[in-house]
C-alpha atoms as a PDB file:
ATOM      1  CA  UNK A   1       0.000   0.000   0.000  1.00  0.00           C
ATOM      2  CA  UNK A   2       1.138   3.109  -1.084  1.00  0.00           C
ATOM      3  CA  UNK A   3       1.778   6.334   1.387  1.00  0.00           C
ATOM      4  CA  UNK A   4       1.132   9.509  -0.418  1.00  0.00           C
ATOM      5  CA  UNK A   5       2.086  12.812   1.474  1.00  0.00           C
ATOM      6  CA  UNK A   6      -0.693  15.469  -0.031  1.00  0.00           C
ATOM      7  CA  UNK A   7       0.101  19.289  -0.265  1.00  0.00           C
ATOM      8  CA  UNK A   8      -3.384  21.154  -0.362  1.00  0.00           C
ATOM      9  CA  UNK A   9      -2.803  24.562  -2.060  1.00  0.00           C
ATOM     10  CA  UNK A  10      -4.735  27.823  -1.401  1.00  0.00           C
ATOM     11  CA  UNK A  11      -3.391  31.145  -2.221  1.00  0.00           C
ATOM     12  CA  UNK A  12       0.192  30.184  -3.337  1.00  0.00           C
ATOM     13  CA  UNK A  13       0.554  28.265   0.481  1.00  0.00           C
ATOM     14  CA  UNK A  14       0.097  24.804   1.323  1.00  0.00           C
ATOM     15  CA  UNK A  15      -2.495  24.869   3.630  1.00  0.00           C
ATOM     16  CA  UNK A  16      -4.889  21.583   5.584  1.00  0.00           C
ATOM     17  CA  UNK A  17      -8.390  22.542   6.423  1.00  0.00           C
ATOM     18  CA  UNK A  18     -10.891  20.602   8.319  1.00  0.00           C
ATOM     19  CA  UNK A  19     -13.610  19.347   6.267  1.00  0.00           C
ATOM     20  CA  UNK A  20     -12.175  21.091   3.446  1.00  0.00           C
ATOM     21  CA  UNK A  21     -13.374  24.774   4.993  1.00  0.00           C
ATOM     22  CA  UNK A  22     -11.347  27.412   4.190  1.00  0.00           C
ATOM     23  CA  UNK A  23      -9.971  29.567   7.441  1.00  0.00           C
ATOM     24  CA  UNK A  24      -9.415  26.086   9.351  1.00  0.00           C
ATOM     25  CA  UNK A  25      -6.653  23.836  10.254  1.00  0.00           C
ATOM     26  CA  UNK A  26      -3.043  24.467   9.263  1.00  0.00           C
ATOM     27  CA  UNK A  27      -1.077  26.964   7.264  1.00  0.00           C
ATOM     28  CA  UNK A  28       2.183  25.167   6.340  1.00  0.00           C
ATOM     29  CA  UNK A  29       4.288  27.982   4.387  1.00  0.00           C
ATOM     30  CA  UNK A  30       5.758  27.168   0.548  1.00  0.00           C
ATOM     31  CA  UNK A  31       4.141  24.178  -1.124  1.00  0.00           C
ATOM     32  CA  UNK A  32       7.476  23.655  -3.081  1.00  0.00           C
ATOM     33  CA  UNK A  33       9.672  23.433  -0.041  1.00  0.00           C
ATOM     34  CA  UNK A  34       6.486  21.179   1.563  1.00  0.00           C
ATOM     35  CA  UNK A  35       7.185  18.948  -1.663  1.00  0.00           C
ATOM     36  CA  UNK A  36      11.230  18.759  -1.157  1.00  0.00           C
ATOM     37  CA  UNK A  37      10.575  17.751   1.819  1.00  0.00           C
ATOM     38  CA  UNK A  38       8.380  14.881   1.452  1.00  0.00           C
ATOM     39  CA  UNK A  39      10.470  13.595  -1.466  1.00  0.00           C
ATOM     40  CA  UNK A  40      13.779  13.789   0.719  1.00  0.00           C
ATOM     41  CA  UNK A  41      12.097  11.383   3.244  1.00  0.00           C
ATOM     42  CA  UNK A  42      11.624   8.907   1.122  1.00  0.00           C
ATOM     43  CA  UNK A  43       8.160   9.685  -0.480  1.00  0.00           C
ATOM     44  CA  UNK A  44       7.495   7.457  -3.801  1.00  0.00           C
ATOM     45  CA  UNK A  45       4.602   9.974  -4.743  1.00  0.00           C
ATOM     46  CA  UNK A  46       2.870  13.417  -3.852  1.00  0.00           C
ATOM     47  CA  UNK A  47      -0.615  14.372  -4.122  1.00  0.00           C
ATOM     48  CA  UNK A  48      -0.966  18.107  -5.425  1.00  0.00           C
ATOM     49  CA  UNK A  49      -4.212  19.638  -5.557  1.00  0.00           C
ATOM     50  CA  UNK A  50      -5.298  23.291  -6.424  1.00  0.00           C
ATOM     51  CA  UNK A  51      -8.225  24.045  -3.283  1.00  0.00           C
ATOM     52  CA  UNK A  52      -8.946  27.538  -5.025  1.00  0.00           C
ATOM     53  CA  UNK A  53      -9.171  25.884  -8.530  1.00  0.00           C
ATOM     54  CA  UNK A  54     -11.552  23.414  -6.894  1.00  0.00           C
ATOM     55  CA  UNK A  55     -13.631  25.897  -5.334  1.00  0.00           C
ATOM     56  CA  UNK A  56     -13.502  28.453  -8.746  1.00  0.00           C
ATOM     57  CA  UNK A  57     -13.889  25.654 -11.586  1.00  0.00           C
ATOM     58  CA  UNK A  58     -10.334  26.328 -13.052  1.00  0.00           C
ATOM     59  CA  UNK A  59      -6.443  26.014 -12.443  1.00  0.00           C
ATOM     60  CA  UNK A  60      -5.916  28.923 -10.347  1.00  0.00           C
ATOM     61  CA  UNK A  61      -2.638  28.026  -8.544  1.00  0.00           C
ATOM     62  CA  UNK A  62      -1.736  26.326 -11.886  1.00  0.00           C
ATOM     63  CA  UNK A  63       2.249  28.312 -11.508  1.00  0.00           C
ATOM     64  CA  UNK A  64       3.269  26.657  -8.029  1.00  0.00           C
ATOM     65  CA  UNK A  65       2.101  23.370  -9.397  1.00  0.00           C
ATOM     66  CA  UNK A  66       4.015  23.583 -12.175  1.00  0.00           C
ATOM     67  CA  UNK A  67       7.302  24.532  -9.827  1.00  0.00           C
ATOM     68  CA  UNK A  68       6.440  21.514  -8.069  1.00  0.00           C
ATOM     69  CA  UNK A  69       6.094  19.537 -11.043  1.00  0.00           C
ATOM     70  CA  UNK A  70       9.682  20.552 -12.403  1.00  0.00           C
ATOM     71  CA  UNK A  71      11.412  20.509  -8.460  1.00  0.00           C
ATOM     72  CA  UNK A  72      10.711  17.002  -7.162  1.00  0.00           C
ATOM     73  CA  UNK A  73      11.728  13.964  -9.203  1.00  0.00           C
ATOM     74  CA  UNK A  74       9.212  11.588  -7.735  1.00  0.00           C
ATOM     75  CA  UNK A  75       5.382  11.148  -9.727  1.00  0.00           C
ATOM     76  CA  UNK A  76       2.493  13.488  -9.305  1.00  0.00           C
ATOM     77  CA  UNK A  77      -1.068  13.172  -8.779  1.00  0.00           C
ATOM     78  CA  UNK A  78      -2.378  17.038  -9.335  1.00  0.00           C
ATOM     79  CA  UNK A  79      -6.380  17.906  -8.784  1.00  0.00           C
ATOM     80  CA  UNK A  80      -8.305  20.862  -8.444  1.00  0.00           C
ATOM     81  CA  UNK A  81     -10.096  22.878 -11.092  1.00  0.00           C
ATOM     82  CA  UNK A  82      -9.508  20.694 -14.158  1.00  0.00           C
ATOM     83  CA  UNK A  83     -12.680  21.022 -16.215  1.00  0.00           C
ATOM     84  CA  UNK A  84     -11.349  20.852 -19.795  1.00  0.00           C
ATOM     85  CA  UNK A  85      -9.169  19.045 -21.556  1.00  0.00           C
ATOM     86  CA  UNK A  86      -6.781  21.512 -22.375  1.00  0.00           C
ATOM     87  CA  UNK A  87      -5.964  21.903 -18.220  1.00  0.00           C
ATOM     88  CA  UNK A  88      -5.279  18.016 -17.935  1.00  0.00           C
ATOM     89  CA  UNK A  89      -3.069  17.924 -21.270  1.00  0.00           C
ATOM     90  CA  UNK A  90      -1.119  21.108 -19.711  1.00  0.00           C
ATOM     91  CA  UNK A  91      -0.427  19.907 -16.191  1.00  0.00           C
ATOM     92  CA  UNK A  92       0.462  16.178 -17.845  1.00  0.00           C
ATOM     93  CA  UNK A  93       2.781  18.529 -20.586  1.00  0.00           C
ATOM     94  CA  UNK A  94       4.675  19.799 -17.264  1.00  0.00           C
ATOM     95  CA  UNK A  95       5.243  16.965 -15.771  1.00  0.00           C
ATOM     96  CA  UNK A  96       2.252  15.545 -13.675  1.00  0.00           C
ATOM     97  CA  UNK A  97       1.769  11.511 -13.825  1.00  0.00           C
ATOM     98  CA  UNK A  98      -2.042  11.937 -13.581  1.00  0.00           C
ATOM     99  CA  UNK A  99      -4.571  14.243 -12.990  1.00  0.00           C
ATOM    100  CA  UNK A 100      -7.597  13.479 -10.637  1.00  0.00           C
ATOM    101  CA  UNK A 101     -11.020  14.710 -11.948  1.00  0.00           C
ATOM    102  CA  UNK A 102     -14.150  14.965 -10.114  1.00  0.00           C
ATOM    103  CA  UNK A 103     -16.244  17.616 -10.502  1.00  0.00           C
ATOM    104  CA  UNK A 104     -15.304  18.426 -13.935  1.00  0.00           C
ATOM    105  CA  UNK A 105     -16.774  14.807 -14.798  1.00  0.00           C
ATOM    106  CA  UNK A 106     -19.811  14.288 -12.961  1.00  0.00           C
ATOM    107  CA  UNK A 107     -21.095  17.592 -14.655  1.00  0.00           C
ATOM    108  CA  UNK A 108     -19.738  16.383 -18.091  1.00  0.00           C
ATOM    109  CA  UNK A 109     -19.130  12.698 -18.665  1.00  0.00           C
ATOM    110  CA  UNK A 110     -17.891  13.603 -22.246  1.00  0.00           C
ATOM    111  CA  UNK A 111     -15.203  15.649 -20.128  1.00  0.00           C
ATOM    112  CA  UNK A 112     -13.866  12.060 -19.065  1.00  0.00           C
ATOM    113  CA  UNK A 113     -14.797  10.430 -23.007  1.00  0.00           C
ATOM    114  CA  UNK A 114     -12.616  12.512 -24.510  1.00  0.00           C
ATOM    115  CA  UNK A 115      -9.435  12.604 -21.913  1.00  0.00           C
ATOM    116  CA  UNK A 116      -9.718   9.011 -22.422  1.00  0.00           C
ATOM    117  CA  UNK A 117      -9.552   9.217 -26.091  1.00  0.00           C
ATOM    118  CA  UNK A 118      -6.295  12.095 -25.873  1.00  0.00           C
ATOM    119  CA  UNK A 119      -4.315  10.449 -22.863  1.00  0.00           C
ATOM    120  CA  UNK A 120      -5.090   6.965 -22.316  1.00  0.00           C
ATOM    121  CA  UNK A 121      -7.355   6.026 -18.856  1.00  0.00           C
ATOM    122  CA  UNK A 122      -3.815   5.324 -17.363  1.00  0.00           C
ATOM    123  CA  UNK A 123      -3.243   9.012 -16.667  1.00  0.00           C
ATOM    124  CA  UNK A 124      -6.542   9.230 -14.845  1.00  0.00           C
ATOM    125  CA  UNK A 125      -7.991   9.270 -11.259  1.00  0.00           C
ATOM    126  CA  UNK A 126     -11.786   9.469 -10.606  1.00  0.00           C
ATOM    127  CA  UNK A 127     -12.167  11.917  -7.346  1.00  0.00           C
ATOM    128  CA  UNK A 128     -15.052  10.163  -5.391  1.00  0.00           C
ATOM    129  CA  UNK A 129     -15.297  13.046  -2.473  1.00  0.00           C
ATOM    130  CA  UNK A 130     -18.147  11.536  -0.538  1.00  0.00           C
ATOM    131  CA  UNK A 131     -20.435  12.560   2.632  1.00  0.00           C
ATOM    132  CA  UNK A 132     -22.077  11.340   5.151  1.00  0.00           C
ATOM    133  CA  UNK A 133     -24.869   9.584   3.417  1.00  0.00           C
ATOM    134  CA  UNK A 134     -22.397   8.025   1.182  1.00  0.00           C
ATOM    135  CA  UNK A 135     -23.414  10.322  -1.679  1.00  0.00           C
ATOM    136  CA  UNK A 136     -21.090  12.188  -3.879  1.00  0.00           C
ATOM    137  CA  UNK A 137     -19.848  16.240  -3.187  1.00  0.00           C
ATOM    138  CA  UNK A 138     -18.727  18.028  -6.250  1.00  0.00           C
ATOM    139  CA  UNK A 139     -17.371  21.978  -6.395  1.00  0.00           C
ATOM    140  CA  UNK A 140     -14.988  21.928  -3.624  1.00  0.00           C
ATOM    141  CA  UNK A 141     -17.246  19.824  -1.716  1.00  0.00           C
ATOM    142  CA  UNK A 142     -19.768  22.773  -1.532  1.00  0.00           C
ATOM    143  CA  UNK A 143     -22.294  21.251  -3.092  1.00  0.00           C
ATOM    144  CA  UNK A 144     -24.565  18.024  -2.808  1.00  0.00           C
ATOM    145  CA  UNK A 145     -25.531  15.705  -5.430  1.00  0.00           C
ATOM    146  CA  UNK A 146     -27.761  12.638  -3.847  1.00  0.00           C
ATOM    147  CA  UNK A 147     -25.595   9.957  -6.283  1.00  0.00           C
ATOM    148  CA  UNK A 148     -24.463   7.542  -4.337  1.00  0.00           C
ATOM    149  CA  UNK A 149     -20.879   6.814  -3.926  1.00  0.00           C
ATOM    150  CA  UNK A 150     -20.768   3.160  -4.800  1.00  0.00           C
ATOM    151  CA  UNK A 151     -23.134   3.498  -7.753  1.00  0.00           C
ATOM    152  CA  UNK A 152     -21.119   5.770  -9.211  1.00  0.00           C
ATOM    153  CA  UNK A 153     -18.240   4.101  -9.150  1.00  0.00           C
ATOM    154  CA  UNK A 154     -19.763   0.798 -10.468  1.00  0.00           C
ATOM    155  CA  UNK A 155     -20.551   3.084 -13.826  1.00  0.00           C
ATOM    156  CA  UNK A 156     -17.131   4.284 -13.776  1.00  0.00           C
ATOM    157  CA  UNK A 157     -15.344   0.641 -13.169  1.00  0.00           C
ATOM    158  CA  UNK A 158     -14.753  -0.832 -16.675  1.00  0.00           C
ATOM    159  CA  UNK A 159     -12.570   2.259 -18.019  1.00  0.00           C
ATOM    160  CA  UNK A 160      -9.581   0.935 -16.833  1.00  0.00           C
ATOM    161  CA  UNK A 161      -8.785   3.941 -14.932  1.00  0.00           C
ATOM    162  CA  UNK A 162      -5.527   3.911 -12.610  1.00  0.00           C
ATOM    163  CA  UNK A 163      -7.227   4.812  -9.611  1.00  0.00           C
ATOM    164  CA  UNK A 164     -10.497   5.759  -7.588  1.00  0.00           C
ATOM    165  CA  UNK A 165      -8.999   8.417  -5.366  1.00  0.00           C
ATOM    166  CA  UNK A 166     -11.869   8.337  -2.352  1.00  0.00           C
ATOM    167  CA  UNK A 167     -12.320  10.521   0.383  1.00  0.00           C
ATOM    168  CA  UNK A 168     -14.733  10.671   3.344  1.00  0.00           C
ATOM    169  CA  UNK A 169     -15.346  14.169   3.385  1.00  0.00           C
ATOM    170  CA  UNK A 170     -17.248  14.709   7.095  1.00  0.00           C
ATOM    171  CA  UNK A 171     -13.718  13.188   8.726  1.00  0.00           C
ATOM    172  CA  UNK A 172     -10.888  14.827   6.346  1.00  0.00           C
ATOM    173  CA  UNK A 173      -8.427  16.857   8.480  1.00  0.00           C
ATOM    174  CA  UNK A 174     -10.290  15.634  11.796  1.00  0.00           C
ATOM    175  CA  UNK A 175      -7.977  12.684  12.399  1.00  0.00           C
ATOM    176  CA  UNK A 176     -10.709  10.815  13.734  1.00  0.00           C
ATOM    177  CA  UNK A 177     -10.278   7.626  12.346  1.00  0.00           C
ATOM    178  CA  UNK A 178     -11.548   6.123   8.709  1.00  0.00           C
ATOM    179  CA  UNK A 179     -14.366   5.119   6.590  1.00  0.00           C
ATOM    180  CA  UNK A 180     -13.228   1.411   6.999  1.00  0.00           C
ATOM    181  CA  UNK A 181     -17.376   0.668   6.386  1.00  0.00           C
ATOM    182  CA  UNK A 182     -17.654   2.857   2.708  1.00  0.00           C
ATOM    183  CA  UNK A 183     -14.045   1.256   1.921  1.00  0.00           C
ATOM    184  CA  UNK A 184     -14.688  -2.189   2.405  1.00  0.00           C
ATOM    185  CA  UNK A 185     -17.763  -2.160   0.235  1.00  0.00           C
ATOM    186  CA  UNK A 186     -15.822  -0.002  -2.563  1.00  0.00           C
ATOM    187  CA  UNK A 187     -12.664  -2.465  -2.526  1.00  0.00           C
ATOM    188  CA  UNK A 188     -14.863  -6.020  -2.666  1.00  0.00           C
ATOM    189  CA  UNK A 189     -17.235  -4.287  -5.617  1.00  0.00           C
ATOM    190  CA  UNK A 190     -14.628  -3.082  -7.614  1.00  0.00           C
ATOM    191  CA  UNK A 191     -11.348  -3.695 -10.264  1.00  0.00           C
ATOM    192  CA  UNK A 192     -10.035  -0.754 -10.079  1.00  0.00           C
ATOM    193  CA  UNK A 193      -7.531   0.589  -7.083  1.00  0.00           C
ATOM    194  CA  UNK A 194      -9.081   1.995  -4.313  1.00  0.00           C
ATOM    195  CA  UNK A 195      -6.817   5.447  -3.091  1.00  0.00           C
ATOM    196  CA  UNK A 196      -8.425   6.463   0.575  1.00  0.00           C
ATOM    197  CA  UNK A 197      -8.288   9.636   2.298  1.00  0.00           C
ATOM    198  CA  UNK A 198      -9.969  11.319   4.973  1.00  0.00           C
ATOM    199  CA  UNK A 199      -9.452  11.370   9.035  1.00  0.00           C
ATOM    200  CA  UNK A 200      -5.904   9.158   9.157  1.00  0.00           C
ATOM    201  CA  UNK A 201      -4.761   9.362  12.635  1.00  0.00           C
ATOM    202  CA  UNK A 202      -2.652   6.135  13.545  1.00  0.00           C
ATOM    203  CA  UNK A 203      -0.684   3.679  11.489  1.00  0.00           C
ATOM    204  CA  UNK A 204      -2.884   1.418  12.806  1.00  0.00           C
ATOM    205  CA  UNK A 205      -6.098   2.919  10.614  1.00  0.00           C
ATOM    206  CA  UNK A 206      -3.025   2.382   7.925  1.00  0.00           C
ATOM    207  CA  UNK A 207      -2.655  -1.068   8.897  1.00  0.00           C
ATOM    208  CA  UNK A 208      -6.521  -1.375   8.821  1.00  0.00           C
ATOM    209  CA  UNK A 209      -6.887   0.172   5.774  1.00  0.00           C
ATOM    210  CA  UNK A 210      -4.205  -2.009   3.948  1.00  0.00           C
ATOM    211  CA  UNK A 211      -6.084  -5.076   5.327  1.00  0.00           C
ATOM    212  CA  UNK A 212      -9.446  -3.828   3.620  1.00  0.00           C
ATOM    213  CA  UNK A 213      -7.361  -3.919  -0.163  1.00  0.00           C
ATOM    214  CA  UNK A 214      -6.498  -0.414  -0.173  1.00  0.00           C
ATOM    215  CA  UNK A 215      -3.954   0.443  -2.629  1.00  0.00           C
ATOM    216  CA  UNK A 216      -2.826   3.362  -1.247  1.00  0.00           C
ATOM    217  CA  UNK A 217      -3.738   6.226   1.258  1.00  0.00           C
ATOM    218  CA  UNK A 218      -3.161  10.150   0.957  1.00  0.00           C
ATOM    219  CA  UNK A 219      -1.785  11.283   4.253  1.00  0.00           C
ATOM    220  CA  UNK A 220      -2.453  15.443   5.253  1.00  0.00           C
ATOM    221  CA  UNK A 221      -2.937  16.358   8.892  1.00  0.00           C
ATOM    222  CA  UNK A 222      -1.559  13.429  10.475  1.00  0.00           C
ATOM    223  CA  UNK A 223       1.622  13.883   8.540  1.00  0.00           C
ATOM    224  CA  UNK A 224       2.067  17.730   9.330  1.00  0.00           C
ATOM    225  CA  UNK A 225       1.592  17.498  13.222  1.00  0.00           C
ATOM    226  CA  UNK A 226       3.215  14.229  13.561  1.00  0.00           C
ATOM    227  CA  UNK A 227       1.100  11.883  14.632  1.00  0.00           C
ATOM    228  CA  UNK A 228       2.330   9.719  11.818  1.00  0.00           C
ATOM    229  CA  UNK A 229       5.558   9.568  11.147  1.00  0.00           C
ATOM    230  CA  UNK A 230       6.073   9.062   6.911  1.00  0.00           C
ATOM    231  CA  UNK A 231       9.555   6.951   7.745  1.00  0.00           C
ATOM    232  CA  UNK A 232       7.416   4.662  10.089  1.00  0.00           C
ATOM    233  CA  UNK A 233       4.346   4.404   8.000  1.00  0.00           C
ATOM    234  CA  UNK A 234       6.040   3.545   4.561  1.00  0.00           C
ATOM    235  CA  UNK A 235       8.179   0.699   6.534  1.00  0.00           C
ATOM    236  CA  UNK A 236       5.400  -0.958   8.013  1.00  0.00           C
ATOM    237  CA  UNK A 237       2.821  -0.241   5.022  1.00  0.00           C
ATOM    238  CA  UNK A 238       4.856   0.241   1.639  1.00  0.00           C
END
């Protein structure tokens, strides 16, 4: 299972909010130094995404990305904000490994047709932010859509894509333990990798997680205070 360090980016600054509400949690200074970091202690991958692109519908931090994207030798997972094709094919031009798409494609499934049919489903992760109800959040998690989680991933399951990147949006940046209930059910129904997120406190939710079929896990809050310890975590669950 596969421990991937995320650097959330609002304003030019890494930042980790609770819940995904802006104001909260940590500020966390220069998202390129944030991603030197990681890769010097022995990260295999980073998850980048753009919080204000994911709020406003379009790359809006697109130039730090990009100086992450030419800084750090290890592969990229950037999100946030990519609604046409033309923002994929740029990030993926600059060095990104994939780009994670949520919003962008449960408004416009021909959004995902044609990446497809430009980049391969190889380059691609399906962003399943979920609530409460197991239902699907879109727009920066602001708004509601009543399609359930699972359902939608079951539609989405025979493209071949590299990964559903899933995240329990009512526990993200809590550390309050995991959505071992909604991840169970995705893992056992589906082919395609399962990438969790969303209130990791312990490596033993990692060890939990890993159990369930997990492939990997992106790691925020409990990574910047220390509770987890990315040395310890990727020996015992890498």
């Amino acid at each position: 299972m596969e421990i991937i360090p995320s650097i959330d980016i609002s304003d030019g600054r890494c930042v980790k909010r609770v819940k995904g509400r802006a104001g909260t949690g940590l500020s966390l200074g220069d998202p390129v130094e944030q991603a030197l970091r990681w890769e010097k202690r022995g990260a295999r991958r980073l998850h980048v995404v753009d919080l204000d692109g994911a709020a406003r519908g379009y790359p809006v931090n697109r130039e730090v990305i990009e100086k992450i994207l030419r800084t750090v030798s290890i592969p990229v997972q950037v999100g946030g904000g990519i609604r046409e094709v033309e923002h994929a094919i740029r990030y993926l031009e600059h060095g990104a490994r994939w780009i994670i798409l949520g919003t962008g494609i449960l408004e416009d499934p021909s959004l995902l047709e044609k990446l497809i049919g430009e980049l391969g489903p190889r380059r691609i992760i399906a962003a399943l932010d979920y609530d409460e109800r197991g239902n699907l959040v879109k727009r920066g998690w602001a708004h509601k859509t009543g399609i359930s989680v699972i359902e939608y991933a079951r539609e989405l399951d025979g493209l071949n894509l590299e990964a559903f990147l899933c995240t329990y949006t009512p526990l993200e940046g809590t550390m309050k333990g995991v959505d071992l209930v909604t991840v169970r059910m995705l893992t056992e129904k589906l082919k395609t990798p399962v990438i969790y997120a969303g209130g990791i406190r312990s490596i033993e939710d990692l060890k939990l997680l890993r159990e369930a079929g997990v492939k990997g896990v992106v790691i925020g809050m409990a990574l910047y205070t220390g509770r987890i310890r990315l040395e310890k975590a990727i020996e015992l669950c890498g």
